[in-house]
Each structure stands twice: as C-alpha cells, then as structure tokens.
C-alpha atoms as a PDB file:
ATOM      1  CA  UNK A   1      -6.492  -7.792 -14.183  1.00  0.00           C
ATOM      2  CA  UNK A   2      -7.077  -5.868 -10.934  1.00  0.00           C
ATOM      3  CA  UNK A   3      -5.169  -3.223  -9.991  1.00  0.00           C
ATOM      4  CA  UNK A   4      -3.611  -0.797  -7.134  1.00  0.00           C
ATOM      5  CA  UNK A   5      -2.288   2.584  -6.958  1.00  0.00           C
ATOM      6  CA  UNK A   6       0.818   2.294  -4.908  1.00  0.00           C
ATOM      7  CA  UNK A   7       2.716   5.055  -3.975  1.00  0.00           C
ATOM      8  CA  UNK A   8       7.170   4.586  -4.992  1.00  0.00           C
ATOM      9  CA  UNK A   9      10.150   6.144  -3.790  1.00  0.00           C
ATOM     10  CA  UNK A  10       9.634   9.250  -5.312  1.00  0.00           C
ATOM     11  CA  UNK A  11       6.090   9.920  -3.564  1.00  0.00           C
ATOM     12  CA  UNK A  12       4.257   9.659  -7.132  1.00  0.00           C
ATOM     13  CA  UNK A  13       1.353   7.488  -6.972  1.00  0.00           C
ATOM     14  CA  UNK A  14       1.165   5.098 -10.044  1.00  0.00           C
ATOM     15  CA  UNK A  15      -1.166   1.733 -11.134  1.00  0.00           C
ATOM     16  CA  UNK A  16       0.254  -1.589 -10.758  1.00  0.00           C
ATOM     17  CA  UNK A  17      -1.137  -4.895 -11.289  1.00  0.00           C
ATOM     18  CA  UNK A  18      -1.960  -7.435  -8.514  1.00  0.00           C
ATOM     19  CA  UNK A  19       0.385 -10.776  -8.198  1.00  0.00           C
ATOM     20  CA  UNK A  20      -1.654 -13.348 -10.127  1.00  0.00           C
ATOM     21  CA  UNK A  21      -1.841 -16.516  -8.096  1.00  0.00           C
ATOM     22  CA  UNK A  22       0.509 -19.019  -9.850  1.00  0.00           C
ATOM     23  CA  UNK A  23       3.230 -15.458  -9.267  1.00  0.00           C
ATOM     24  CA  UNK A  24       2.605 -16.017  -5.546  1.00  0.00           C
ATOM     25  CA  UNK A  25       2.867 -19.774  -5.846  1.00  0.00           C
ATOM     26  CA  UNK A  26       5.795 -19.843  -7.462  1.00  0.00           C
ATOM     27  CA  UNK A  27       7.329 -17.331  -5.046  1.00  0.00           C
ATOM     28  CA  UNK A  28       6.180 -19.705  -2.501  1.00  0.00           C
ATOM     29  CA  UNK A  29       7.881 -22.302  -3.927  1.00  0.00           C
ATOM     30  CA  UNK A  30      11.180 -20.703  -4.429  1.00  0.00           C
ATOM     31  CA  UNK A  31      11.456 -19.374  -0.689  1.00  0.00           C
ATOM     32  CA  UNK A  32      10.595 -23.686   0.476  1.00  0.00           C
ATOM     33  CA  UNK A  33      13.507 -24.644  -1.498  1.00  0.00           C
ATOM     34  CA  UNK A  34      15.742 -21.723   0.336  1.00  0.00           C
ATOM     35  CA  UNK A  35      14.731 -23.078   3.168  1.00  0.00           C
ATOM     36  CA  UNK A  36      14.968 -26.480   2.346  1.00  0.00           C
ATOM     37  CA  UNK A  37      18.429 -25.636   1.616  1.00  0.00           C
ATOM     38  CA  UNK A  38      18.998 -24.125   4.953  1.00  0.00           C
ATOM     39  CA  UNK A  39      17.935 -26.372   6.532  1.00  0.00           C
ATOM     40  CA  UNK A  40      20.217 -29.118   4.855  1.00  0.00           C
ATOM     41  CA  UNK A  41      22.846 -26.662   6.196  1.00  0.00           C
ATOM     42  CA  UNK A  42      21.830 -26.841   9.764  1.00  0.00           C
ATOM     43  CA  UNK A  43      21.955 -30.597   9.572  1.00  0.00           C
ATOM     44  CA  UNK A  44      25.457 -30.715   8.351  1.00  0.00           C
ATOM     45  CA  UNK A  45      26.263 -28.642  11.536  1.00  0.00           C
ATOM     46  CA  UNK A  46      24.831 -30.559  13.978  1.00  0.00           C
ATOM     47  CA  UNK A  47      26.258 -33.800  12.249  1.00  0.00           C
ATOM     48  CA  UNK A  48      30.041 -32.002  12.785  1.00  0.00           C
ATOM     49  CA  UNK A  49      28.850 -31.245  15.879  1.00  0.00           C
ATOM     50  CA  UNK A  50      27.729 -34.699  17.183  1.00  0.00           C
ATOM     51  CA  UNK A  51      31.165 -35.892  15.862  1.00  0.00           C
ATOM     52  CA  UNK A  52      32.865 -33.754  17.577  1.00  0.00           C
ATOM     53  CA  UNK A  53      31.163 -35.063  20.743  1.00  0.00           C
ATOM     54  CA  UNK A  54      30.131 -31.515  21.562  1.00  0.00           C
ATOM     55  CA  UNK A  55      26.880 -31.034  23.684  1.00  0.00           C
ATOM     56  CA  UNK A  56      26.170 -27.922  22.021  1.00  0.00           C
ATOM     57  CA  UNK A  57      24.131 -29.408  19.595  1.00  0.00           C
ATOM     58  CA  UNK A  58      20.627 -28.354  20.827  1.00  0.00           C
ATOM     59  CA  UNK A  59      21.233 -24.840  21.348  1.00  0.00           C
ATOM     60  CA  UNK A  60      23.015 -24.424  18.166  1.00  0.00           C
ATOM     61  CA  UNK A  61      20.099 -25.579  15.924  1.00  0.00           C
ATOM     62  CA  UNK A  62      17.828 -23.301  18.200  1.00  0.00           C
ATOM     63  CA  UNK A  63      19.949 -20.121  17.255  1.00  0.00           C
ATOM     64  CA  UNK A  64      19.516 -21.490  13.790  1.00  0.00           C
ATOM     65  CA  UNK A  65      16.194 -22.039  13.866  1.00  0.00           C
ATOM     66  CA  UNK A  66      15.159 -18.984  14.501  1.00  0.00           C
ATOM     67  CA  UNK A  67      15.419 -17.168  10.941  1.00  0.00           C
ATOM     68  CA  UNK A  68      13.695 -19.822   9.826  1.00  0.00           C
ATOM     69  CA  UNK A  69      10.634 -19.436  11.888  1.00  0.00           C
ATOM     70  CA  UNK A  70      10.870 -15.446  11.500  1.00  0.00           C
ATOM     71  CA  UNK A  71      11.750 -16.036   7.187  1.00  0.00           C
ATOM     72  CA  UNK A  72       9.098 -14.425   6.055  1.00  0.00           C
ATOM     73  CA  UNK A  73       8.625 -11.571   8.301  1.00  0.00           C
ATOM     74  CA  UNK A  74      12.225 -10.620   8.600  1.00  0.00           C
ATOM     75  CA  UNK A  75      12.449 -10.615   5.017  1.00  0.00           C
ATOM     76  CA  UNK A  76       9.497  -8.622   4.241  1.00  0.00           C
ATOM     77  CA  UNK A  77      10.429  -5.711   6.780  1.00  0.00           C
ATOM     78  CA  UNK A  78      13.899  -5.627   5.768  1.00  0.00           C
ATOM     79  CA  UNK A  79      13.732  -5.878   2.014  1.00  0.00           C
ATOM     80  CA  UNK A  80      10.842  -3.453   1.383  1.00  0.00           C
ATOM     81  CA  UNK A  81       7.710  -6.241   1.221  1.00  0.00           C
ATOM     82  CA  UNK A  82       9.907  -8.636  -0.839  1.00  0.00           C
ATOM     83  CA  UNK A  83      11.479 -11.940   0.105  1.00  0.00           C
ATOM     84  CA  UNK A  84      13.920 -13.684  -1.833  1.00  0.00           C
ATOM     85  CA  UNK A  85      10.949 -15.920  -3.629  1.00  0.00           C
ATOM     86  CA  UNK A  86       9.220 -12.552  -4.574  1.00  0.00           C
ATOM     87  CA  UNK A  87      11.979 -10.870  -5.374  1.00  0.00           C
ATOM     88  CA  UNK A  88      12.821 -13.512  -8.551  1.00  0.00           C
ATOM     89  CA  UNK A  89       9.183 -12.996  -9.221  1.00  0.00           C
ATOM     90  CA  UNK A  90       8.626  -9.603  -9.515  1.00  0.00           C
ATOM     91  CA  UNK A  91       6.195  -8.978  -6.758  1.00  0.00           C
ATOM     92  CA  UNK A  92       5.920  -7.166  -3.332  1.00  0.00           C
ATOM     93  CA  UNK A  93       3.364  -6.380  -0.654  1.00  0.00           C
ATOM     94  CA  UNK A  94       1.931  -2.941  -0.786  1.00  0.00           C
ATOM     95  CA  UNK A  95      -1.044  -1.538   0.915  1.00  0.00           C
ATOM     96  CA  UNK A  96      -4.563  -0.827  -0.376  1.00  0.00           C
ATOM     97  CA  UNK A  97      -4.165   2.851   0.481  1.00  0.00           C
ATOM     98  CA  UNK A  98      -0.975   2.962  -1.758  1.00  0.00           C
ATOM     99  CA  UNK A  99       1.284   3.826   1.453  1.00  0.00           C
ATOM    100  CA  UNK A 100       4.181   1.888   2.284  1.00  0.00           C
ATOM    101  CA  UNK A 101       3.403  -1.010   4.744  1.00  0.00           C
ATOM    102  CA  UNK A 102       4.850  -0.700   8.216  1.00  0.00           C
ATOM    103  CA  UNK A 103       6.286  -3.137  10.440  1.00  0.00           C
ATOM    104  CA  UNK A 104       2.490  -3.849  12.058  1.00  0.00           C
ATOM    105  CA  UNK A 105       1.352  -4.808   8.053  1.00  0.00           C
ATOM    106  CA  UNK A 106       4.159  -7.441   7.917  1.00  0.00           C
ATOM    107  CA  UNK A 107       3.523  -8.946  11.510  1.00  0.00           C
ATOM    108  CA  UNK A 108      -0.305  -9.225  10.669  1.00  0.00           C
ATOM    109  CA  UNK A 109       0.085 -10.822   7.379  1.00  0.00           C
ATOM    110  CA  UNK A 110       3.471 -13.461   9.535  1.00  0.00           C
ATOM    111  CA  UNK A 111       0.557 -14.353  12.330  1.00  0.00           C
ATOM    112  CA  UNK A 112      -2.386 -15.387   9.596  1.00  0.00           C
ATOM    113  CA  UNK A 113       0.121 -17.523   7.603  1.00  0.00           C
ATOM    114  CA  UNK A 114      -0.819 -20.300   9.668  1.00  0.00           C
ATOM    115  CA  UNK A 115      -4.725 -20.293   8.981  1.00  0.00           C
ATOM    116  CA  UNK A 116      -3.812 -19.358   4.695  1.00  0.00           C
ATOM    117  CA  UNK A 117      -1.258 -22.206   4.588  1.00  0.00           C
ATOM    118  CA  UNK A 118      -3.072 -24.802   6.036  1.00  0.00           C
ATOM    119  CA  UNK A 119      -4.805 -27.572   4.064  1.00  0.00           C
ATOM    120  CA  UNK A 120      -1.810 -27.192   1.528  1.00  0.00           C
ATOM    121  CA  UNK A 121      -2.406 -23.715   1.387  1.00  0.00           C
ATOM    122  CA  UNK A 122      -6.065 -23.942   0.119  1.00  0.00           C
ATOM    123  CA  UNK A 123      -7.338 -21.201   2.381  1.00  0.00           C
ATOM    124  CA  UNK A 124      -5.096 -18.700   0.782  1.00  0.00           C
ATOM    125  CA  UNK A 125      -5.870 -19.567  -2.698  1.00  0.00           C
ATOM    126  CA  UNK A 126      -9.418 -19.710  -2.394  1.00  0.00           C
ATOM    127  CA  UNK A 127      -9.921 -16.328  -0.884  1.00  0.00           C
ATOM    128  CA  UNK A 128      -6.992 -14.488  -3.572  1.00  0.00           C
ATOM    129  CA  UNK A 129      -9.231 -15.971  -6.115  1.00  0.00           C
ATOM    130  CA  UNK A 130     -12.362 -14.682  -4.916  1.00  0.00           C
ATOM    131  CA  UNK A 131     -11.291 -11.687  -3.457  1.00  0.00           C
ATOM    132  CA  UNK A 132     -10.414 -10.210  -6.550  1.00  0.00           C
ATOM    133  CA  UNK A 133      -7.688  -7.926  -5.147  1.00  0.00           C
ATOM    134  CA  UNK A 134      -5.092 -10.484  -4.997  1.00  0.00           C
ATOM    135  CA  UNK A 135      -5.348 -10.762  -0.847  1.00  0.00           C
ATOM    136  CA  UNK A 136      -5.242 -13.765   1.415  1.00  0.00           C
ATOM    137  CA  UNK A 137      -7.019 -13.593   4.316  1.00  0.00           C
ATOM    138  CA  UNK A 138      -3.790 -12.021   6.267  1.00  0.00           C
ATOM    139  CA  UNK A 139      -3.891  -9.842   3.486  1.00  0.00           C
ATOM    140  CA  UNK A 140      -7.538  -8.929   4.103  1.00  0.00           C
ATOM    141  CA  UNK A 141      -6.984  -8.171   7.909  1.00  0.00           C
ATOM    142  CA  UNK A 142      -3.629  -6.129   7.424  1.00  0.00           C
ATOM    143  CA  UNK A 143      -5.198  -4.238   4.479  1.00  0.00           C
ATOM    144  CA  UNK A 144      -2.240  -5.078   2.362  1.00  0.00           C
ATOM    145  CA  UNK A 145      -2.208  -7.472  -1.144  1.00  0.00           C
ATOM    146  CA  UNK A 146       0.640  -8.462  -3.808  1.00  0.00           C
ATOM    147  CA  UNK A 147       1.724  -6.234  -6.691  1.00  0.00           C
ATOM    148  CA  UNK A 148       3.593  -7.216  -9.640  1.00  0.00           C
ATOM    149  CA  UNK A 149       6.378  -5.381 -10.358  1.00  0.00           C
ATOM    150  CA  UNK A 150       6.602  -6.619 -14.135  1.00  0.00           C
ATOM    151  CA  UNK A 151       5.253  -4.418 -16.902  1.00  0.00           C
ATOM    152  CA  UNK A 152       5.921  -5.151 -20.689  1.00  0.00           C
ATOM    153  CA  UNK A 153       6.859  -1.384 -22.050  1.00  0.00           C
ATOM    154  CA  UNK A 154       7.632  -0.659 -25.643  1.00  0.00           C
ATOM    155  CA  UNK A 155      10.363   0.892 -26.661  1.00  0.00           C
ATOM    156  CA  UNK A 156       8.647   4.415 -26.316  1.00  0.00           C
ATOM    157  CA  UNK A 157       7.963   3.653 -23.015  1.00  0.00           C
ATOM    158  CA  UNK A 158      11.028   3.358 -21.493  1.00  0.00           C
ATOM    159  CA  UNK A 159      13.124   6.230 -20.405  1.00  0.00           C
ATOM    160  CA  UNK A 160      15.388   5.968 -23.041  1.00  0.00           C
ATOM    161  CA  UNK A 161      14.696   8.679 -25.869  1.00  0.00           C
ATOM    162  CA  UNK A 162      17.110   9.669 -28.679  1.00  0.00           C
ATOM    163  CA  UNK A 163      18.253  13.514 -28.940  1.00  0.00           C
ATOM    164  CA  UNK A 164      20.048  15.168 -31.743  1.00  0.00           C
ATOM    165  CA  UNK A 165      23.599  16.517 -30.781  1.00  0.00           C
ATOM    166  CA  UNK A 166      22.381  19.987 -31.745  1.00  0.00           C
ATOM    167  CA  UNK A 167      19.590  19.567 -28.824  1.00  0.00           C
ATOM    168  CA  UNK A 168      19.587  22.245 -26.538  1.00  0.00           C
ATOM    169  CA  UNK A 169      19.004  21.259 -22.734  1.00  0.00           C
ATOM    170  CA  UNK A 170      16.019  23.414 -21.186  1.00  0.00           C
ATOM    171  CA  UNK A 171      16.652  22.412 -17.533  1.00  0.00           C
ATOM    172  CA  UNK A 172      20.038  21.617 -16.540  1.00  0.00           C
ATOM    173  CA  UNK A 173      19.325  20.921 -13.174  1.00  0.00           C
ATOM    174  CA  UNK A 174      17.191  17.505 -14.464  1.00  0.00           C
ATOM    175  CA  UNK A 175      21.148  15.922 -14.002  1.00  0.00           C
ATOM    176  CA  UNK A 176      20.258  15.474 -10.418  1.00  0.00           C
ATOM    177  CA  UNK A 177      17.502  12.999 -10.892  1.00  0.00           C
ATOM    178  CA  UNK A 178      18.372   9.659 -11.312  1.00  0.00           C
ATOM    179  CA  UNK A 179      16.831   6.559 -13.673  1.00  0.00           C
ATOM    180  CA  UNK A 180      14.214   5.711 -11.081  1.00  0.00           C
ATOM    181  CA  UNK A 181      12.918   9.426 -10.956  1.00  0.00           C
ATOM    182  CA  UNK A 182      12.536   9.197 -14.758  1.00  0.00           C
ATOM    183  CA  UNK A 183      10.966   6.098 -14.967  1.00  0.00           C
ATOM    184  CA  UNK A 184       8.525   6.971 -12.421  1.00  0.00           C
ATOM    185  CA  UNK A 185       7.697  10.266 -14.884  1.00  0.00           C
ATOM    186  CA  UNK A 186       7.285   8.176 -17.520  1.00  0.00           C
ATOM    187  CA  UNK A 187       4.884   6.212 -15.780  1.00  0.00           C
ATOM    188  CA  UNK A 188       3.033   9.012 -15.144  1.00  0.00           C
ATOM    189  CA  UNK A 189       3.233  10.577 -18.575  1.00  0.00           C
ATOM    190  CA  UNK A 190       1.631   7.256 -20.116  1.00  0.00           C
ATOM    191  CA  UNK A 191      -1.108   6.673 -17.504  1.00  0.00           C
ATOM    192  CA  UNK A 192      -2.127  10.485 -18.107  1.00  0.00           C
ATOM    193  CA  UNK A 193      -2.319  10.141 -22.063  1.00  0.00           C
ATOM    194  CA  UNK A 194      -4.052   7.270 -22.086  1.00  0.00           C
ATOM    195  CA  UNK A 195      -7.269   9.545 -20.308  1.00  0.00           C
ATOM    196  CA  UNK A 196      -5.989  13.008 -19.727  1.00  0.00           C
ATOM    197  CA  UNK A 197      -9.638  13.729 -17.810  1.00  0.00           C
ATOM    198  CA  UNK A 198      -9.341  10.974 -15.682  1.00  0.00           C
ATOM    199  CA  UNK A 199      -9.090  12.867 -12.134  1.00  0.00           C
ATOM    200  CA  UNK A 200      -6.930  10.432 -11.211  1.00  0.00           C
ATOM    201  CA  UNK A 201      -4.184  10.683 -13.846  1.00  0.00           C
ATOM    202  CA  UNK A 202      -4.455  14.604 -13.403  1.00  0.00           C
ATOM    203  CA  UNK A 203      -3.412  14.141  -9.639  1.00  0.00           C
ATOM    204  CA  UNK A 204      -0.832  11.618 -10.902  1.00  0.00           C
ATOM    205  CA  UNK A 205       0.581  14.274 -13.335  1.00  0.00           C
ATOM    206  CA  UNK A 206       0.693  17.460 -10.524  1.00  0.00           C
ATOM    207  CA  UNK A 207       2.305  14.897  -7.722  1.00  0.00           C
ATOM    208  CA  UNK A 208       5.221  14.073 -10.871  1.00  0.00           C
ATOM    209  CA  UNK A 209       5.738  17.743 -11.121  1.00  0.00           C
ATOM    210  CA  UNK A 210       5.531  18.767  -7.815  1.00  0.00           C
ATOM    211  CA  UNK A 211       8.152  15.930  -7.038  1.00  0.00           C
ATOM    212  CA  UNK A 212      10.340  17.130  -9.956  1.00  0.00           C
ATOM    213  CA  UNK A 213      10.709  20.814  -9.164  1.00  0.00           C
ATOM    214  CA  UNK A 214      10.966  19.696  -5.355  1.00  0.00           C
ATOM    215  CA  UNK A 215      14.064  17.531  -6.223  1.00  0.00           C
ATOM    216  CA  UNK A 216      15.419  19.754  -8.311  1.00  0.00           C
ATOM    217  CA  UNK A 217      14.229  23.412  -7.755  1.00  0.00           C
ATOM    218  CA  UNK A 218      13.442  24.251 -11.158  1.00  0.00           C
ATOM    219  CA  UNK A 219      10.709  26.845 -11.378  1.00  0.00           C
ATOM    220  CA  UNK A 220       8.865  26.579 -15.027  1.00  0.00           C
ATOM    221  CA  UNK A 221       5.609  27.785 -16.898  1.00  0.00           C
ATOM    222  CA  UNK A 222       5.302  25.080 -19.067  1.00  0.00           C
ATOM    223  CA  UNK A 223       2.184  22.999 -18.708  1.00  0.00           C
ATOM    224  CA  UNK A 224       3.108  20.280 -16.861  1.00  0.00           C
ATOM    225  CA  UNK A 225       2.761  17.292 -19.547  1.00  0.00           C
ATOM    226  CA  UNK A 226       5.261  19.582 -21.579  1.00  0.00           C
ATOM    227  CA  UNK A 227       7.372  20.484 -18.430  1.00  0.00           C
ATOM    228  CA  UNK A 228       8.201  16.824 -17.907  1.00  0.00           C
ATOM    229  CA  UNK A 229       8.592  15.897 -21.310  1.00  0.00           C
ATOM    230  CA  UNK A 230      11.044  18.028 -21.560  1.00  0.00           C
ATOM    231  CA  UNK A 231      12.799  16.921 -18.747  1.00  0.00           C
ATOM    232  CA  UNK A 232      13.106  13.506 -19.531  1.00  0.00           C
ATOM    233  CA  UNK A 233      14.154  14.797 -23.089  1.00  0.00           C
ATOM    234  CA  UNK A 234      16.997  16.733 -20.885  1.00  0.00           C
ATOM    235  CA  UNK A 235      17.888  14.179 -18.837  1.00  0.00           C
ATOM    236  CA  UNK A 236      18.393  11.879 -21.680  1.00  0.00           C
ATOM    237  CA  UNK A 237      20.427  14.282 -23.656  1.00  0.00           C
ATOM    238  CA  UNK A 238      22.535  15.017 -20.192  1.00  0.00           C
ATOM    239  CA  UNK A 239      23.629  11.398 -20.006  1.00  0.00           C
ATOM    240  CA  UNK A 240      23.664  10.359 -23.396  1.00  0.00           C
ATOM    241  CA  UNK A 241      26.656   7.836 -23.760  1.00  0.00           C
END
C-alpha cells in the first residue's frame, strides 16, 4: 500500500499508510448520516416553529443551515484534518510534503467537492484509484491526500516495556515526555531497524533525538538508537503502575 511521511506533534517525521478507498467511503457515509440526523433536527424546529405561528421560520433554518453547508471544512480546520466520519475511521488529511495542512489546504479540497462528488461520487473514486496516492482531484490541486491512522503493532511495538524493580533509571528527566512522545520514538526506532542505511530512517532517528533532548534537555553520548532505547526503557520504569 502507498505511503506518506507525515510529520506529528512532536516534529518527527514518520511513514503512514494512505486511506484505502472503502476507509474514505465509509467515512463518507458516516458524516451523511450526521447530517441526515441534523437535519431531522432542523425539521423538528421549524415544525415547533410553524405551530407556534412564528414567522421566524426562514431565517432560523438559514442560521442552521449554515454548518451544514460549511461541515466539512469547519470540521477539517478545527479538528486537525479529521471530521467526525474520519475520525471513527482512523484517517486524516495530511500533506504530500509531510507538513501540517493550513486553512488554504482545507478550503481547496471544500471548493472541488462538488466536481469529486458528482455522478455519485465517481469522479473521486476513479482518480484515488488511479492516482495511487490516495488523492481526489481536490486532493491533487491542494497537494494534500488521506492517511490512515491505524497500524497493527505487536506487543514489542508498543510503548509498553517491562523493567525489573532493581532497574536503574539513566535519564530522569524522560518523566516529562508524555505517551505520544514515546510512541512517536518507537515509531522511529522500528522504521530505523527495519533498514538502518536507509537515509531516510537515519534522518528519522536524528529528528527523534534532537526532539528528545530539546524537550527534555538531556545531554548524552550514547548513540542515538541506544540513547532512545533507553529512554523509553526510563520512561517506562518512571511510570510503571
């Protein structure tokens, strides 16, 4: 399956699949029926409305309206590429570059809905298909595509490690990073063993460290696979339940 680096939180740039198509279908799906429902709302307001014998009606399902015709842009700027559809899938618009998307990203991606979702949405499909980077056509112009979020990790790759109760912690100060910081290092740690000449993964590795020691201010000569071994060995022994 294709895939992008994307940059996270933590400034580390790491490999994550693209959003197959029946991901983004589904997602689709999910955000029609939140709308659907919505909508079924607005109705029951103008019905007490017209009851009432109020002539408010029209401007009221205007104001309403509105979120609905903005959905998918509001929700992608506000909730980091995600709406609630993607979010219960997994997935999220990132750029090709691996840089977050800005506000300009969304809007392109909001104005070409209307050419990808005609013709039942054909358009779309057809060129995510072919593509091969998991872009609609709004996707192609905004330089932007679909990631999933989803990875299947085995028990060693997780953040969670065992420590004896003898263990002796090497860098204290790994107590101010938090779960996402060690995932992210984990991330890393796997990418780079799977081809530690890869120029990529090498670059993957320094950006991990040089994020560590900037978040924490730990100076080290350990190599720096070891170095961040070790401090996801620390952090798990520092919050070990």
């Amino acid at each position: 399956m294709q895939k992008l680096q994307v940059e996270t939180a933590q400034n580390v740039v790491i490999e994550q699949e693209v959003a197959n198509v029946g991901e983004r279908i589904a997602a689709f799906l999910l955000d029609g029926i939140i709308l659907a429902s919505y909508f079924f709302f607005i109705f029951l307001i103008i019905g007490a409305f017209s009851n009432n014998g109020n002539n408010g009606g029209s401007l009221v399902v205007f104001f309403f309206l509105i979120p609905v015709f903005f959905y998918a842009l509001l929700c992608e700027t506000f909730m980091n590429g995600q709406s609630f559809g993607k979010m219960a899938l997994k997935i999220k618009v990132a750029k090709l570059d691996g840089s977050q998307p800005t506000f300009g990203n969304y809007l392109v991606r909001w104005l070409f809905r209307i050419i990808d979702n005609s013709f039942y949405g054909i358009p779309a499909i057809i060129t995510i298909v072919v593509n091969g980077k998991g872009q609609r056509i709004g996707d192609i112009v905004a330089r932007t595509s679909v990631i999933s979020l989803k990875r299947s990790k085995s028990i060693n790759e997780t953040m969670f490690e065992e420590t004896t109760d003898d263990y002796s912690v090497v860098y204290p100060e790994s107590e101010f990073l938090q779960d996402s910081d060690i995932n992210t290092v984990k991330d890393v740690l796997v990418h780079y063993k799977k081809d530690p000449t890869n120029a990529i993964s090498v670059s993957m590795l320094r950006q991990a460290v040089d994020a560590v020691k900037k978040k924490t201010g730990i100076k080290t000569s350990q190599t720096p696979g070891e170095f961040l071994k070790t401090i996801i060995t620390d952090y798990n022994h520092i919050h070990k339940s």
